[in-house]
Protein backbone atom coordinates (compact mmCIF):
# COMPACT_ATOMS: atom_id res chain seq x y z
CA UNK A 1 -26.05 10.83 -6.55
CA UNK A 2 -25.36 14.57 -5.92
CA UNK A 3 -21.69 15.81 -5.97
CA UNK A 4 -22.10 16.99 -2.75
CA UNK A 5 -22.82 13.18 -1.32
CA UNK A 6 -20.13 11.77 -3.44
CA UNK A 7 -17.73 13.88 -1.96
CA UNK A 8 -18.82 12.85 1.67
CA UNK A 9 -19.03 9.17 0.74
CA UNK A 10 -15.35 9.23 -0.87
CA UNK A 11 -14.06 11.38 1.97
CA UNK A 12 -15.67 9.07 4.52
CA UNK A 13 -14.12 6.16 2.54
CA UNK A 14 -10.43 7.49 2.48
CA UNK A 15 -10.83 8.60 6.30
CA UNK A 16 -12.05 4.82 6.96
CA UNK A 17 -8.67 3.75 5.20
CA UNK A 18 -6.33 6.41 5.92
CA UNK A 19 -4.01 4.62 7.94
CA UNK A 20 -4.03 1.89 5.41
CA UNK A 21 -3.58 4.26 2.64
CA UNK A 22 -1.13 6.43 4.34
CA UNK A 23 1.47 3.36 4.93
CA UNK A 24 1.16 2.42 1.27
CA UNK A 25 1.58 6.04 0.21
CA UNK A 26 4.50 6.38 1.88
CA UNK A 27 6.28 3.23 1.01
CA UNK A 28 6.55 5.39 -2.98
CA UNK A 29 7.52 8.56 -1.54
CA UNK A 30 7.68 9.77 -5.25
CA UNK A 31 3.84 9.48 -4.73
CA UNK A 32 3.40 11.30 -1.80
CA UNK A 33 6.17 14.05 -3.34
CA UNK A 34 3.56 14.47 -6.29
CA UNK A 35 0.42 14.33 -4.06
CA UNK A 36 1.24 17.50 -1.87
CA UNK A 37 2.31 19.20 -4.50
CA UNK A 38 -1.61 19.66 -5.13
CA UNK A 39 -1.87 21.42 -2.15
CA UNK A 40 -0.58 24.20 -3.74
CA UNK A 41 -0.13 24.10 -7.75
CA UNK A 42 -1.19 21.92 -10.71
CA UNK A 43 -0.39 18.26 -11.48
CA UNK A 44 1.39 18.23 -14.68
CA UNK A 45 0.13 15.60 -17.01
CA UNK A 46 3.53 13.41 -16.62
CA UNK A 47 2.75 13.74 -12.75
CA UNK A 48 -1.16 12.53 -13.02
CA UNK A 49 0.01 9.68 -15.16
CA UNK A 50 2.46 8.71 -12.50
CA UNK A 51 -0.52 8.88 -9.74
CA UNK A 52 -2.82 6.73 -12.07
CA UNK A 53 0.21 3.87 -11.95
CA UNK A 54 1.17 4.10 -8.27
CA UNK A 55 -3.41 4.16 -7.69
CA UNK A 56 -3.48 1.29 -9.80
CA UNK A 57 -0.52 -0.70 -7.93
CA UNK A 58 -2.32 0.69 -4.67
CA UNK A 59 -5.95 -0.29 -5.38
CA UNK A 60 -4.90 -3.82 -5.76
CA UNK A 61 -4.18 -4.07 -2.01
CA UNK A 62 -6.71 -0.99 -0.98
CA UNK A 63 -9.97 -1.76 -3.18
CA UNK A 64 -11.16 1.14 -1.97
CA UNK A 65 -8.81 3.78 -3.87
CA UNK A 66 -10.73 2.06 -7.09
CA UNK A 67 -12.77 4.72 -7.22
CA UNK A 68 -10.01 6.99 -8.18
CA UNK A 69 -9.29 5.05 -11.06
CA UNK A 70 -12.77 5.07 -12.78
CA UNK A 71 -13.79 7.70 -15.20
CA UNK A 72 -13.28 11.10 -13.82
CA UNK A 73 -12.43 9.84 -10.58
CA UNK A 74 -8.92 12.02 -10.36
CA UNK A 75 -11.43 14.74 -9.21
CA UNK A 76 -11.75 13.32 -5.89
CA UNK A 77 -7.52 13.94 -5.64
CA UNK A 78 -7.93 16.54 -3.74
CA UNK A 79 -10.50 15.03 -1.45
CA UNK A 80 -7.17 12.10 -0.95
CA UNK A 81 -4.58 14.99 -0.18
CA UNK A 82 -7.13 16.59 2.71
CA UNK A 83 -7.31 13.34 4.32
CA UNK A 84 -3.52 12.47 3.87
CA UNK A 85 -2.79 15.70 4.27
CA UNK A 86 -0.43 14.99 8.39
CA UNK A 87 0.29 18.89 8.12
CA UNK A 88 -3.16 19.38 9.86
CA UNK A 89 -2.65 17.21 12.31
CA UNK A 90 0.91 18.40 13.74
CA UNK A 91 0.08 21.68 14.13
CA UNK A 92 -3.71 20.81 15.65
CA UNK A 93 -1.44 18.21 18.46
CA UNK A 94 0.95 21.09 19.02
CA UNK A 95 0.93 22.46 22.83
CA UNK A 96 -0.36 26.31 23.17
CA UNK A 97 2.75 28.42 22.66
CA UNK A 98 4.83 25.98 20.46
CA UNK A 99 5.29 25.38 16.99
CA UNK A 100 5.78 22.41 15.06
CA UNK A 101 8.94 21.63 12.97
CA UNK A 102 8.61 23.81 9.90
CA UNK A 103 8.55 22.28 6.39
C-alpha cells in the first residue's frame, strides 16, 4: 500500500469514528492538552509515551485507534489531530462578520 492510500484509509477511519474518538479524548483532557500541542511544536518523548498509554487504554474500546499503536503508527498523529482538530469547525460555522471565541 502507498503512503498516500494509507493516509486516506486512516483519515477515513478516524473521520468514521470521530465522534467516538472525540468523547473518549476528552474524558483525559491531559490527552487532548498533549494532542494540540502538535499543531504547532514537537511531542517530547515523555509526552508520546503518555499518548501511547492513553491510545492503548483508548483502543480497547475504539479498535480502530489500533493502528496507532503498531509499528510506526505514531506517524499517522497528525492525521488524528486534523480530524480532532474542533478549531476548524468553529470558525467554518461562524456567521459572515463574526468571530468565534478566541483561544
Amino acid at each position: 500500500m502507498h503512503l498516500k492510500n494509507l493516509k486516506a484509509e486512516a483519515k477515513a477511519t478516524f473521520l468514521r469514528y470521530r465522534d467516538e474518538i472525540l468523547d473518549e479524548v476528552l474524558r483525559g483532557q491531559d490527552l487532548m492538552r498533549i494532542l494540540m500541542k502538535g499543531t504547532h511544536a514537537r511531542w517530547t518523548e515523555e509526552e508520546l509515551a503518555a499518548m501511547k498509554k492513553h491510545f492503548t487504554r483508548l483502543a480497547k474500546r475504539i479498535p480502530a485507534l489500533s493502528i496507532l499503536l503498531l509499528p510506526g503508527g505514531l506517524v499517522l498523529l497528525p492525521i488524528l489531530v486534523e480530524v480532532l482538530d474542533r478549531r476548524k469547525s468553529r470558525k467554518s460555522t461562524a456567521p459572515a462578520g463574526k468571530q468565534g471565541p478566541s483561544e
